[in-house]
PDB file of N, CA and C in Angstrom:
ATOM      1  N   UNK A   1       1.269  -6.651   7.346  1.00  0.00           N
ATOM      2  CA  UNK A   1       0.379  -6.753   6.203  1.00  0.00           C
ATOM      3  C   UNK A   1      -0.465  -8.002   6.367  1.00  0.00           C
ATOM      4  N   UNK A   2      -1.673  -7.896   5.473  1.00  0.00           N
ATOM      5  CA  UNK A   2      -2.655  -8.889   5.838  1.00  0.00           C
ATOM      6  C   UNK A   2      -3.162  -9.086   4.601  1.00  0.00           C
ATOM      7  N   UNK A   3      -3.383 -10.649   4.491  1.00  0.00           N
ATOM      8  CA  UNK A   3      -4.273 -10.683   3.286  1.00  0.00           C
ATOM      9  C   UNK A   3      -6.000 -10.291   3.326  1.00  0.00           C
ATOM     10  N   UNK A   4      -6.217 -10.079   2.436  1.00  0.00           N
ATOM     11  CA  UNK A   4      -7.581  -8.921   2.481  1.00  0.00           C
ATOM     12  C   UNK A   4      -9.321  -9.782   1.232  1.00  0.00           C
ATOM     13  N   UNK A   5      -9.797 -10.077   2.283  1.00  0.00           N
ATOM     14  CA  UNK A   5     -11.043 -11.012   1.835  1.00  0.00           C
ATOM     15  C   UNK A   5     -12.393 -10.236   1.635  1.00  0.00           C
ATOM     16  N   UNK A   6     -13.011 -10.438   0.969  1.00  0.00           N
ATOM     17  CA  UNK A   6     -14.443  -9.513   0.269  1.00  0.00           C
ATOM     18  C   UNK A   6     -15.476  -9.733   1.553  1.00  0.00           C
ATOM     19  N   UNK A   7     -15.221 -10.492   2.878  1.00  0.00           N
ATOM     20  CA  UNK A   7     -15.939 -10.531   3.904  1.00  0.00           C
ATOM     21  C   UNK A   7     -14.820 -10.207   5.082  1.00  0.00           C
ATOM     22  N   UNK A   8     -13.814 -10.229   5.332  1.00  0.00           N
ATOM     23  CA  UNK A   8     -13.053 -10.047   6.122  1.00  0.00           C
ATOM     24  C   UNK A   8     -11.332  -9.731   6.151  1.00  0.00           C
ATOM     25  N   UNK A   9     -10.606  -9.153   7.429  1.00  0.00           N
ATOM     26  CA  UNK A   9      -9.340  -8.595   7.364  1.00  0.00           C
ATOM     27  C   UNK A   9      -8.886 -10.543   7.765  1.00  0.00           C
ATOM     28  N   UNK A  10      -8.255 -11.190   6.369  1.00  0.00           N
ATOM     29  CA  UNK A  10      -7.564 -12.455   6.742  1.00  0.00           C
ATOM     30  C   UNK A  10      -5.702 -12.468   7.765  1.00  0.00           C
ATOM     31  N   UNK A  11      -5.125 -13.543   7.570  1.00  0.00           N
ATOM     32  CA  UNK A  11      -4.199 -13.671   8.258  1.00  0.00           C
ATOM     33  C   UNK A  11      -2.930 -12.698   7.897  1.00  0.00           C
ATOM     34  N   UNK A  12      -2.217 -12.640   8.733  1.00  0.00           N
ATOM     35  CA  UNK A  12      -1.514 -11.805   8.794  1.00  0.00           C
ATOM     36  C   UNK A  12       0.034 -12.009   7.541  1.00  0.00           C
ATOM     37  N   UNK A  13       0.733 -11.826   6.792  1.00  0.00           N
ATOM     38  CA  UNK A  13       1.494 -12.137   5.641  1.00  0.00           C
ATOM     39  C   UNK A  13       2.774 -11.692   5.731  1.00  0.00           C
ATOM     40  N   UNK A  14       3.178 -10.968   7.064  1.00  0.00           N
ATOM     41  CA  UNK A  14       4.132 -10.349   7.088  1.00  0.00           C
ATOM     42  C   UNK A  14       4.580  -8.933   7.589  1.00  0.00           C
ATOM     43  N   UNK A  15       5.335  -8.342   7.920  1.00  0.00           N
ATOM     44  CA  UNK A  15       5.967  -6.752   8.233  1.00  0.00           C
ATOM     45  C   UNK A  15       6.473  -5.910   7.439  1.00  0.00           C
ATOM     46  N   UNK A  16       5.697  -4.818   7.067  1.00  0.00           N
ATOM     47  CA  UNK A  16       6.307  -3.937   6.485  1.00  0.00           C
ATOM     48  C   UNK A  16       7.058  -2.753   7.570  1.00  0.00           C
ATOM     49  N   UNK A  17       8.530  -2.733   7.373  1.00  0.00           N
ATOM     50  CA  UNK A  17       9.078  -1.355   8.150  1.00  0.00           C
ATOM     51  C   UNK A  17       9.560  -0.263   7.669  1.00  0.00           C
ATOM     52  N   UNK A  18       8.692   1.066   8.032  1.00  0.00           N
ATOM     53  CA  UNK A  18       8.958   2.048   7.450  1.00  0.00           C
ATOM     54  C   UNK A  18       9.339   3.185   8.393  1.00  0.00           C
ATOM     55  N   UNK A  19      10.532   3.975   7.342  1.00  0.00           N
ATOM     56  CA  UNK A  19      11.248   4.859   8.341  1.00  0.00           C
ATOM     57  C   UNK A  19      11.494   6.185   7.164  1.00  0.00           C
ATOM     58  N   UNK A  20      12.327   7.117   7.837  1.00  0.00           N
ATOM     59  CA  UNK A  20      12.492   8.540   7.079  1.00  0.00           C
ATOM     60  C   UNK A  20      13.663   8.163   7.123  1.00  0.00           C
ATOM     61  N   UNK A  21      14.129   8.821   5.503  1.00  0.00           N
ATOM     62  CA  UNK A  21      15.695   7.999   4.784  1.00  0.00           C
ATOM     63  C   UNK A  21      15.772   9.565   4.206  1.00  0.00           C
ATOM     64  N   UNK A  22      17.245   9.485   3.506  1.00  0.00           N
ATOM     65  CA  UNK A  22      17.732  10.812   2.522  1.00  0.00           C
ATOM     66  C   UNK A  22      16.713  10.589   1.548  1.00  0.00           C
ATOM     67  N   UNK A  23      16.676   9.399   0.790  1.00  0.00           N
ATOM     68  CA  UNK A  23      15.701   9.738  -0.323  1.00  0.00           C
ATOM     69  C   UNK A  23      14.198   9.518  -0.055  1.00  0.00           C
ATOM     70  N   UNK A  24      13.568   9.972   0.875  1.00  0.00           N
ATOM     71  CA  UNK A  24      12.091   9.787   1.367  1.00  0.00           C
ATOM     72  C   UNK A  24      11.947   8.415   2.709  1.00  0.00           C
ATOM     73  N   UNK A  25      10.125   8.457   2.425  1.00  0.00           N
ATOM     74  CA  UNK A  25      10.506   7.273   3.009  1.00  0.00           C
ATOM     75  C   UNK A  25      10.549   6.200   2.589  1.00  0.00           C
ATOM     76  N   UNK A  26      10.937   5.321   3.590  1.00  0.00           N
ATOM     77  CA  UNK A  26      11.792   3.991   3.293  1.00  0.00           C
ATOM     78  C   UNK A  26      11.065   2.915   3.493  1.00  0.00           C
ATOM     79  N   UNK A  27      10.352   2.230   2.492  1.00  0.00           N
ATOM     80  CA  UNK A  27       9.756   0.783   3.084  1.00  0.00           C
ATOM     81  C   UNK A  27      10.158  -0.389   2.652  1.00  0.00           C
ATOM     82  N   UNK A  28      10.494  -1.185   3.942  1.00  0.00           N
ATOM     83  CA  UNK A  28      11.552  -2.425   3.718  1.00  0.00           C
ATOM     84  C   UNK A  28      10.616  -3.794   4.437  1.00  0.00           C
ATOM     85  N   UNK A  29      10.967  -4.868   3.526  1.00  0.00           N
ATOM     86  CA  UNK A  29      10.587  -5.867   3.454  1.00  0.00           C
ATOM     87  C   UNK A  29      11.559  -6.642   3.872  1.00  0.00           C
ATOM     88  N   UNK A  30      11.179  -7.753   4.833  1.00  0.00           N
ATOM     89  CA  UNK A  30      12.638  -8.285   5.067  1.00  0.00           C
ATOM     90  C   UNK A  30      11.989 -10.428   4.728  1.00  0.00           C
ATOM     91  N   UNK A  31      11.161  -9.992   3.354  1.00  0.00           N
ATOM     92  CA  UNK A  31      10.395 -11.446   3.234  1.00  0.00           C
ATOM     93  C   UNK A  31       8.351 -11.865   3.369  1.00  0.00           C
ATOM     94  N   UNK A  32       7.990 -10.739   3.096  1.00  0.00           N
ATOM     95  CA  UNK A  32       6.591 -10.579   2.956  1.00  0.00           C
ATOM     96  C   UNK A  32       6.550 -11.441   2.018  1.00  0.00           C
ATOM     97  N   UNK A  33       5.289 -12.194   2.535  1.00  0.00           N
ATOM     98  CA  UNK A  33       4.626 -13.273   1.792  1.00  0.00           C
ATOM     99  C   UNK A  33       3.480 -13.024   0.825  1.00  0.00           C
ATOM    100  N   UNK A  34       3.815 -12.621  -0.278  1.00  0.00           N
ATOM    101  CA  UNK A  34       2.528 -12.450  -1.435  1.00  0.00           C
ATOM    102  C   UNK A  34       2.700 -13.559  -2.716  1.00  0.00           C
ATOM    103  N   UNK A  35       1.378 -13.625  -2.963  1.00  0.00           N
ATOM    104  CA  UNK A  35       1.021 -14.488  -3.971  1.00  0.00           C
ATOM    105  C   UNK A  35       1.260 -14.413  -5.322  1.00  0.00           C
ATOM    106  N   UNK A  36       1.615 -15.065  -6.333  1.00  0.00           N
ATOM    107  CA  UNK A  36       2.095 -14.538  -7.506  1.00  0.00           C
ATOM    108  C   UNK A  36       3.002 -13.744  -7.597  1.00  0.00           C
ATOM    109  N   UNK A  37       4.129 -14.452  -8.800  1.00  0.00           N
ATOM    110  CA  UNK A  37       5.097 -13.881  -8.949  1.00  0.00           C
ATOM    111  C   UNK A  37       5.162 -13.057  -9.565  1.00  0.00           C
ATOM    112  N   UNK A  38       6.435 -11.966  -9.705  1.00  0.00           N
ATOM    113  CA  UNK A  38       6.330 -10.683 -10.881  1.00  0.00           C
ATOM    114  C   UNK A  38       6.077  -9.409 -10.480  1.00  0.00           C
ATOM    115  N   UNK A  39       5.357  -8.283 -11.178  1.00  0.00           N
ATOM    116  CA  UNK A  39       5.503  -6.808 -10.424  1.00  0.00           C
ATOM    117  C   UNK A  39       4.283  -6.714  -9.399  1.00  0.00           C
ATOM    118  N   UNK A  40       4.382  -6.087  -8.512  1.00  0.00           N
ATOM    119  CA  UNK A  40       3.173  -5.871  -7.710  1.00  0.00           C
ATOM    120  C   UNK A  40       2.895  -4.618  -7.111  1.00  0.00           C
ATOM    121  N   UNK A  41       1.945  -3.411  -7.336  1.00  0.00           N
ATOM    122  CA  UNK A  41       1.811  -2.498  -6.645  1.00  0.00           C
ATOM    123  C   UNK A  41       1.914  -2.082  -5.561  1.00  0.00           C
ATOM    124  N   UNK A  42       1.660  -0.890  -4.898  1.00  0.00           N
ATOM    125  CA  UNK A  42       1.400  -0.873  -3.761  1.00  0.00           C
ATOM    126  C   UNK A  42       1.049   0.380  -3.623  1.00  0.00           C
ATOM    127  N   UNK A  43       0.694   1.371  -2.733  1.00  0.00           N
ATOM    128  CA  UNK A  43      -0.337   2.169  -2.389  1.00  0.00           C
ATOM    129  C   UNK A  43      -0.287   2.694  -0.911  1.00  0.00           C
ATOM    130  N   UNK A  44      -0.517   3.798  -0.493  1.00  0.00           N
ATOM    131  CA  UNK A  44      -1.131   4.569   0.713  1.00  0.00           C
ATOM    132  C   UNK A  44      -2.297   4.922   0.593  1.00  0.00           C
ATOM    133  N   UNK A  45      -3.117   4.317   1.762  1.00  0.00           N
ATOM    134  CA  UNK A  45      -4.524   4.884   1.522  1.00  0.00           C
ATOM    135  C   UNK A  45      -4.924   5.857   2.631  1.00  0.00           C
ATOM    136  N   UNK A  46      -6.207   6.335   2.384  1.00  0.00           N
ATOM    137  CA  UNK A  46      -6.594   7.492   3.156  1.00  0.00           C
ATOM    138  C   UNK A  46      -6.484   7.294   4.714  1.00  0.00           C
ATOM    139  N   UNK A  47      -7.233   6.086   5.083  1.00  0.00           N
ATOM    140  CA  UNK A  47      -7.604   5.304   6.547  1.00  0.00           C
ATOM    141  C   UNK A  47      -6.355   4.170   6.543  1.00  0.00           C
ATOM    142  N   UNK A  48      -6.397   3.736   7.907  1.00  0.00           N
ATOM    143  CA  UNK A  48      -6.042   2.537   8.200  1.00  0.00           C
ATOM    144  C   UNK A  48      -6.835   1.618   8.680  1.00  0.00           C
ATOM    145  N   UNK A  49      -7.946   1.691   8.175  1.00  0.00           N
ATOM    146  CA  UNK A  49      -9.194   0.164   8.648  1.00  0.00           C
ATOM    147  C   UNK A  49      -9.164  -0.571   7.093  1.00  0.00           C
ATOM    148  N   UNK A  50      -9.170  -1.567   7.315  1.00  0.00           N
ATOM    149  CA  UNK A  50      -8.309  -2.926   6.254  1.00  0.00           C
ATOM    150  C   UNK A  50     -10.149  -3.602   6.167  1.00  0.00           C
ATOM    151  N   UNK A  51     -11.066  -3.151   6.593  1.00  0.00           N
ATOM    152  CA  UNK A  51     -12.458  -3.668   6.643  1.00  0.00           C
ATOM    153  C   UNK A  51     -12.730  -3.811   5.070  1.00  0.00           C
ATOM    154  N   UNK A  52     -13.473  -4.698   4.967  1.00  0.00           N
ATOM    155  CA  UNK A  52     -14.395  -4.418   3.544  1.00  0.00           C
ATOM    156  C   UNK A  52     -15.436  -3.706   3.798  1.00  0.00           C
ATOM    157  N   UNK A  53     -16.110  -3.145   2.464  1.00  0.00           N
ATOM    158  CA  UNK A  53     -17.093  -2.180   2.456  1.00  0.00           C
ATOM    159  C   UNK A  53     -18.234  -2.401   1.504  1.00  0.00           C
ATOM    160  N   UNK A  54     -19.026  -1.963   1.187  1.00  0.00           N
ATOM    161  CA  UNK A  54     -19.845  -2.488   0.442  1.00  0.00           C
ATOM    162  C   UNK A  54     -20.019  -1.435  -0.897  1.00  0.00           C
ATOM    163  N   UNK A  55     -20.470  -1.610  -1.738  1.00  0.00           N
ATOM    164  CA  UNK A  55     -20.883  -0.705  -2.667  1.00  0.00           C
ATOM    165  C   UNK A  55     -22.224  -0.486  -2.786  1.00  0.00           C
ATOM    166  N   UNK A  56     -22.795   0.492  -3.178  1.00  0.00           N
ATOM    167  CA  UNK A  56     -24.455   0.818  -3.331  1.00  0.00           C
ATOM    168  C   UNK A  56     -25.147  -0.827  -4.024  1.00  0.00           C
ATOM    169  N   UNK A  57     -24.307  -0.891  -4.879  1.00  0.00           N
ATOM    170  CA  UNK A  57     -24.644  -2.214  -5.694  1.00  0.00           C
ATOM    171  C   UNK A  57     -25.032  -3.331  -5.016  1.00  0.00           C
ATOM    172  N   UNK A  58     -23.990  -3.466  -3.857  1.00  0.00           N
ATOM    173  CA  UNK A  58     -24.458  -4.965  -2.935  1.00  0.00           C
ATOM    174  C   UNK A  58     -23.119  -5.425  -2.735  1.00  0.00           C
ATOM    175  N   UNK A  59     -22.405  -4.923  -4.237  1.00  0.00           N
ATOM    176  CA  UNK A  59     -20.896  -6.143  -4.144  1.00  0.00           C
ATOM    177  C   UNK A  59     -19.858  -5.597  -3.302  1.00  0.00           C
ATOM    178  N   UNK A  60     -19.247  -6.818  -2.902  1.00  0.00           N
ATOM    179  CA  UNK A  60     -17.955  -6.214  -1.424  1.00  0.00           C
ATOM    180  C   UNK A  60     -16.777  -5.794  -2.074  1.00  0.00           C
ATOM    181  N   UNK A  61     -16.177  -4.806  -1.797  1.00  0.00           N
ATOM    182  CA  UNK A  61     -14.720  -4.610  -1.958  1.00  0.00           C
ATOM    183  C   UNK A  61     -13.927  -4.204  -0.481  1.00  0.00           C
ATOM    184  N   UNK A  62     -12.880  -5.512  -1.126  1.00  0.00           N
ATOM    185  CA  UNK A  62     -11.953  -6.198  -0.101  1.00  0.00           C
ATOM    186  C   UNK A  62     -10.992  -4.438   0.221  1.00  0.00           C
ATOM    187  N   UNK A  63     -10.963  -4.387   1.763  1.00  0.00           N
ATOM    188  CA  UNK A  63     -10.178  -3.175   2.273  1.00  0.00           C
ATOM    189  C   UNK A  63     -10.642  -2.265   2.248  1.00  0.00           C
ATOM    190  N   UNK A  64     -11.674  -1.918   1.218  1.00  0.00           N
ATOM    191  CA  UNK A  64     -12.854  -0.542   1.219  1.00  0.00           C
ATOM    192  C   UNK A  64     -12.800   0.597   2.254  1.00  0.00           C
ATOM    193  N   UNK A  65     -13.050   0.205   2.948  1.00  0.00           N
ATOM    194  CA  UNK A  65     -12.404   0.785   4.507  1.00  0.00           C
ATOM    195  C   UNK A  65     -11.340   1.929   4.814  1.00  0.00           C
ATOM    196  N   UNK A  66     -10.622   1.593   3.735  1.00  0.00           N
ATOM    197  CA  UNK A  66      -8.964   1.771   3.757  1.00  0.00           C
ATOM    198  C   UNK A  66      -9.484   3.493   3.046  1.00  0.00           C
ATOM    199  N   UNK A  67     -10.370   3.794   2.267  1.00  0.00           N
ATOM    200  CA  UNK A  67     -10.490   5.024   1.379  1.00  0.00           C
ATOM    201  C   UNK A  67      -9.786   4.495   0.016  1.00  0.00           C
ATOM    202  N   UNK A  68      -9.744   5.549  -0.408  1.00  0.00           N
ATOM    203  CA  UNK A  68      -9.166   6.054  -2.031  1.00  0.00           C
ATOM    204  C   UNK A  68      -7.417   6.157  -1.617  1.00  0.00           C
ATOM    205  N   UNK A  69      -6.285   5.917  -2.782  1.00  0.00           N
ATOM    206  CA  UNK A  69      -5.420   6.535  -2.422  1.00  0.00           C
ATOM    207  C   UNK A  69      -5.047   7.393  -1.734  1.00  0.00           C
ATOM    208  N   UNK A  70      -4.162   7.479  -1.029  1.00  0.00           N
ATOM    209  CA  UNK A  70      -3.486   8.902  -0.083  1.00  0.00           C
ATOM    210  C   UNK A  70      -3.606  10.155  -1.127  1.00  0.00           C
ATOM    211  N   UNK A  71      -4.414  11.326  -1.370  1.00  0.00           N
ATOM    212  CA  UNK A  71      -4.089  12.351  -2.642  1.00  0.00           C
ATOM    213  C   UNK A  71      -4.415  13.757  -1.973  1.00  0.00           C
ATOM    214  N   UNK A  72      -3.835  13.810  -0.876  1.00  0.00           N
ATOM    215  CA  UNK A  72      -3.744  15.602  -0.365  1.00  0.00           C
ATOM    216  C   UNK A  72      -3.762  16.509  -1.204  1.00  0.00           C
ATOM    217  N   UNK A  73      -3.305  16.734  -2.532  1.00  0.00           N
ATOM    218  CA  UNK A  73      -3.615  17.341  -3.152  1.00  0.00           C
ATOM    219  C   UNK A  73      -4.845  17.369  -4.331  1.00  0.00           C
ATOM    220  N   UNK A  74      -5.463  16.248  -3.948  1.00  0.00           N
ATOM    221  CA  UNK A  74      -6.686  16.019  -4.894  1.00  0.00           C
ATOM    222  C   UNK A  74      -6.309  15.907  -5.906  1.00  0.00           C
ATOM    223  N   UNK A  75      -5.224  15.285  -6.804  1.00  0.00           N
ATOM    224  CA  UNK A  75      -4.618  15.092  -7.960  1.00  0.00           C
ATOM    225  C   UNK A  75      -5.580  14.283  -8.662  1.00  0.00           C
ATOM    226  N   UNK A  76      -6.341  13.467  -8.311  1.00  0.00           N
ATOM    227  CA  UNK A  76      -7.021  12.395  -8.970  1.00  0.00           C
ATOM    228  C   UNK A  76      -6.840  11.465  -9.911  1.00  0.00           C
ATOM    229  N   UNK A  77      -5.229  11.315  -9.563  1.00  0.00           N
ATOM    230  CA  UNK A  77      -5.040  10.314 -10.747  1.00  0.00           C
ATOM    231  C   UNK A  77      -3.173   9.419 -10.438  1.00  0.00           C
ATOM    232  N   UNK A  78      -3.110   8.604 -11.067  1.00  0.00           N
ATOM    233  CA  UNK A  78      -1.874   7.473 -10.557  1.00  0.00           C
ATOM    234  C   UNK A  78      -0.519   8.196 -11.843  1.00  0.00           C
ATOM    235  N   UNK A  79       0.707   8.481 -10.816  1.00  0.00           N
ATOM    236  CA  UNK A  79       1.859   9.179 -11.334  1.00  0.00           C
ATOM    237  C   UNK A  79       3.004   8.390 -11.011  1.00  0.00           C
ATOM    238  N   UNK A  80       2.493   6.889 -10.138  1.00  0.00           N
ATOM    239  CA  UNK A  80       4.112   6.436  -9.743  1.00  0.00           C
ATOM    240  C   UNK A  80       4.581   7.365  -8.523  1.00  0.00           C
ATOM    241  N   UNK A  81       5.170   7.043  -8.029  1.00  0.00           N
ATOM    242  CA  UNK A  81       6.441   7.542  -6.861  1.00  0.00           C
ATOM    243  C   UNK A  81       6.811   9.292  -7.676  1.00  0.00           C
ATOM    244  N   UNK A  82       7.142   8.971  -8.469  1.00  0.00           N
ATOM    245  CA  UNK A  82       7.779  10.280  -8.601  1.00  0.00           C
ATOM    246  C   UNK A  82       7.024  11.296  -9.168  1.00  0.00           C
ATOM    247  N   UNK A  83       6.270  11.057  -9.537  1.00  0.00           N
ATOM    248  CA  UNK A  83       4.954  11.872 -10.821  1.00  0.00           C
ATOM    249  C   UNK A  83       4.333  12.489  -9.718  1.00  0.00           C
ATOM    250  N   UNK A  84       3.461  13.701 -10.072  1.00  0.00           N
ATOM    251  CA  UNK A  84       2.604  14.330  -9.760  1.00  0.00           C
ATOM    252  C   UNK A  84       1.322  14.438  -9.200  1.00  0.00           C
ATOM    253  N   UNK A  85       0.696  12.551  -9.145  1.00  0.00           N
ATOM    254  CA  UNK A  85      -0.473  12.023  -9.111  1.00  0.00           C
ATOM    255  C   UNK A  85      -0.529  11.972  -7.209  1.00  0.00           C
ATOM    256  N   UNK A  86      -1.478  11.137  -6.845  1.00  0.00           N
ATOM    257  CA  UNK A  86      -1.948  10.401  -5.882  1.00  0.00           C
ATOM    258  C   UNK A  86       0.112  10.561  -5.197  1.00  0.00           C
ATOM    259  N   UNK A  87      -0.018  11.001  -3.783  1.00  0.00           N
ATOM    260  CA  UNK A  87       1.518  10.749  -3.113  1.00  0.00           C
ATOM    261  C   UNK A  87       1.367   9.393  -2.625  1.00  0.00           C
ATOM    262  N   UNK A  88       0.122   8.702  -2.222  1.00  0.00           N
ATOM    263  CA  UNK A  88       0.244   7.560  -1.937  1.00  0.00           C
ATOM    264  C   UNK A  88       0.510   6.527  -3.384  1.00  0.00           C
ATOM    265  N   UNK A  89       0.978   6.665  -3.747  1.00  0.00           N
ATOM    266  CA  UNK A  89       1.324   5.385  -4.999  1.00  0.00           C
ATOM    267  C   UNK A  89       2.462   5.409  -4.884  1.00  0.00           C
ATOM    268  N   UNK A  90       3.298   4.333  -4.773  1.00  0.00           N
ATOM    269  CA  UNK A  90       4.788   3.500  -4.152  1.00  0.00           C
ATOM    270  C   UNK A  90       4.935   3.040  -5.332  1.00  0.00           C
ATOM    271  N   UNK A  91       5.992   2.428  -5.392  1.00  0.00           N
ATOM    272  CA  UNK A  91       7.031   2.035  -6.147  1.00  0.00           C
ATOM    273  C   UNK A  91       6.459   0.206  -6.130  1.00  0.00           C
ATOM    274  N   UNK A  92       6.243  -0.328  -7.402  1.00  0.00           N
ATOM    275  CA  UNK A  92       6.600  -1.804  -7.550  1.00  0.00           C
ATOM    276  C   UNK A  92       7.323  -2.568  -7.073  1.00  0.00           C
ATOM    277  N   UNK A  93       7.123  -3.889  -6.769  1.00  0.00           N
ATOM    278  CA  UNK A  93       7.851  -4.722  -6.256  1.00  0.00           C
ATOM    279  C   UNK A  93       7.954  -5.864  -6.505  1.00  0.00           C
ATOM    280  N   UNK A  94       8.941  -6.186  -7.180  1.00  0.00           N
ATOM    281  CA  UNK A  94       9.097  -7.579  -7.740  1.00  0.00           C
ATOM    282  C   UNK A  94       9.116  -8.635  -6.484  1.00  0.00           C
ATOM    283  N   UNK A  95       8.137  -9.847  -7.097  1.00  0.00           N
ATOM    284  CA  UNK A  95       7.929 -10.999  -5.940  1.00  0.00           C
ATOM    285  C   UNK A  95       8.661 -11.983  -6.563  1.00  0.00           C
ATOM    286  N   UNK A  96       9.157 -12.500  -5.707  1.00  0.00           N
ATOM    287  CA  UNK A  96       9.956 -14.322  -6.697  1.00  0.00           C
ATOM    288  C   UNK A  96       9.824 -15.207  -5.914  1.00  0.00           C
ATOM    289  N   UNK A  97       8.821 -16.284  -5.921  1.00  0.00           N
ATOM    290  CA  UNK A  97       8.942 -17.582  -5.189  1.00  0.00           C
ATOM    291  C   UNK A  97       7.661 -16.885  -4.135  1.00  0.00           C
ATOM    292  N   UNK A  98       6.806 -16.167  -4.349  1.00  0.00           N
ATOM    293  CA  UNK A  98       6.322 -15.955  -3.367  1.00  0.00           C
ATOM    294  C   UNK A  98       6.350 -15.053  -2.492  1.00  0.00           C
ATOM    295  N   UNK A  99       7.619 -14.251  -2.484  1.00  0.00           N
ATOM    296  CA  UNK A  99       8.365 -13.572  -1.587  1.00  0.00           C
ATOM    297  C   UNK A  99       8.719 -12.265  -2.077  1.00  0.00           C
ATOM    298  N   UNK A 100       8.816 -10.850  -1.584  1.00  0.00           N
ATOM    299  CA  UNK A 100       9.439 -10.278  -1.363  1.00  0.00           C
ATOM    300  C   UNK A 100       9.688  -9.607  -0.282  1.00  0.00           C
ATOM    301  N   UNK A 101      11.301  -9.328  -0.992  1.00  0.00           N
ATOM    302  CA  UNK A 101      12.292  -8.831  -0.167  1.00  0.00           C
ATOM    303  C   UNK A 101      13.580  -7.653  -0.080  1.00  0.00           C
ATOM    304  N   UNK A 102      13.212  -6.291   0.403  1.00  0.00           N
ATOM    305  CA  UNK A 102      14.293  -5.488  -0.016  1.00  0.00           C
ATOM    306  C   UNK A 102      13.463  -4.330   0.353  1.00  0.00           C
ATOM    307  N   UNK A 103      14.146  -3.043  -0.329  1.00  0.00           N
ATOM    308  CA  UNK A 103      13.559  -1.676   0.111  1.00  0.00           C
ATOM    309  C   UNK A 103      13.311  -0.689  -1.170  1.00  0.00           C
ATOM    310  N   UNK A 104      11.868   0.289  -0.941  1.00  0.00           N
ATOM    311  CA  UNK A 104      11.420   0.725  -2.115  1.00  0.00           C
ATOM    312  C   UNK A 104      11.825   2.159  -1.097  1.00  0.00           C
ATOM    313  N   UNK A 105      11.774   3.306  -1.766  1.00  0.00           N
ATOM    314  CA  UNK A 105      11.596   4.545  -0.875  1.00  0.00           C
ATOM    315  C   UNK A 105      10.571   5.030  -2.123  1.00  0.00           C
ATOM    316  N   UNK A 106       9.665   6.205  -1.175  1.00  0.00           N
ATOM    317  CA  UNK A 106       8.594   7.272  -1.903  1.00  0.00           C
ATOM    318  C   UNK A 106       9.371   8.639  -1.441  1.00  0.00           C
ATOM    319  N   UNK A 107       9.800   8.958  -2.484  1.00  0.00           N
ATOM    320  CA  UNK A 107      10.746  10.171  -2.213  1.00  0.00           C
ATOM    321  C   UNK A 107       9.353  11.390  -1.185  1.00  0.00           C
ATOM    322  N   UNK A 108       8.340  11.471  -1.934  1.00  0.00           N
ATOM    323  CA  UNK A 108       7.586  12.436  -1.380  1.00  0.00           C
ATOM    324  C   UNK A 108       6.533  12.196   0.025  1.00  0.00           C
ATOM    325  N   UNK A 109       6.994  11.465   0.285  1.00  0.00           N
ATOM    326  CA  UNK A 109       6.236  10.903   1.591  1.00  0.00           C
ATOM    327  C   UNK A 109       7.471  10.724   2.705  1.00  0.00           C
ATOM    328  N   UNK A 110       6.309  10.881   3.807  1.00  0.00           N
ATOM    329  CA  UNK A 110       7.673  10.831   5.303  1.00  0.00           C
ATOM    330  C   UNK A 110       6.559  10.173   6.426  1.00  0.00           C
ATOM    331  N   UNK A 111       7.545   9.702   7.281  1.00  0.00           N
ATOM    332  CA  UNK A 111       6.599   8.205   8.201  1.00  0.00           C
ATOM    333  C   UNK A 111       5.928   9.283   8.830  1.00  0.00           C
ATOM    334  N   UNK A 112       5.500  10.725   9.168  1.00  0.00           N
ATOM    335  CA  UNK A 112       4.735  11.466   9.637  1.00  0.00           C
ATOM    336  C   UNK A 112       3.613  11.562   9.600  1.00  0.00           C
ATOM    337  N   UNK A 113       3.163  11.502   8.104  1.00  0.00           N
ATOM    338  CA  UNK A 113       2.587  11.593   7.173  1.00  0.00           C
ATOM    339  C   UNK A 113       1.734  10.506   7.251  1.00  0.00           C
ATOM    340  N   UNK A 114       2.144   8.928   6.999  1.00  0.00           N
ATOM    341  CA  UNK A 114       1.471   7.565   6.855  1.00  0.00           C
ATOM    342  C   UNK A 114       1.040   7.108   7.620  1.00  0.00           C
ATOM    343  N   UNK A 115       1.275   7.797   9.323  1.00  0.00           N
ATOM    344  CA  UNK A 115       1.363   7.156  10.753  1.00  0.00           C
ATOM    345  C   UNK A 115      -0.468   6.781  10.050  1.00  0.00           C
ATOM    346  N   UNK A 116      -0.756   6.085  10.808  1.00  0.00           N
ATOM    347  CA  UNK A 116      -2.487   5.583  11.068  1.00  0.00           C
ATOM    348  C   UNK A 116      -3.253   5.517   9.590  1.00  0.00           C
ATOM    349  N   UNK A 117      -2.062   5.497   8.450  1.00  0.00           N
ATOM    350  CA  UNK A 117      -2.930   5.456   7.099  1.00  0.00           C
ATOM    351  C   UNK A 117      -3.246   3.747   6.741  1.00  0.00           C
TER     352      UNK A 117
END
């Protein structure tokens, strides 16, 4: 993982490792470095280019690149891990000190699936 700048893909923050588990897949943190403490999202997106992009407007958005949520089924909308929405929307993750650390699974997703997202 990388931190993500409105002009560029910044330094690198850490490893996410993901694998196929009984209850989906499995993404484990063994100490990723994010900012602010408390809940923090997370997401599958369409691409795997971490680029910024521009908007018609002029203004940059950081990762743009990346697409819209993962939503094979064109759901168009955010359900959480288990809901019906976007399959790329993961499970929260509490940060403390800066840090997290531990394992979320997305029951409906499999590392097949995410390879190059």
């Amino acid at each position: 993982m990388h931190n993500l700048y409105e002009d560029r893909v910044g330094e690198k923050i850490g490893y996410l490792y993901l694998y196929d588990s009984d209850a989906g897949l499995a993404i484990e943190s063994r100490g990723l470095s994010i900012p602010g403490d408390g809940y923090h999202g997370m997401h599958i997106h369409e691409f795997g280019d971490l680029t910024p992009s521009m908007k018609p407007s002029g203004e940059m958005v950081r990762g743009g690149n990346a697409g819209q949520h993962y939503d094979p089924e064109n759901m168009g909308f955010h359900a959480g891990p288990m809901g019906n929405g976007h399959r790329g929307d993961l499970p929260k993750v509490r940060v403390r000190g800066g840090v997290w650390a531990g394992i979320v699974t997305a029951p409906r997703l499999t590392l097949d699936e995410v390879k190059g997202r």
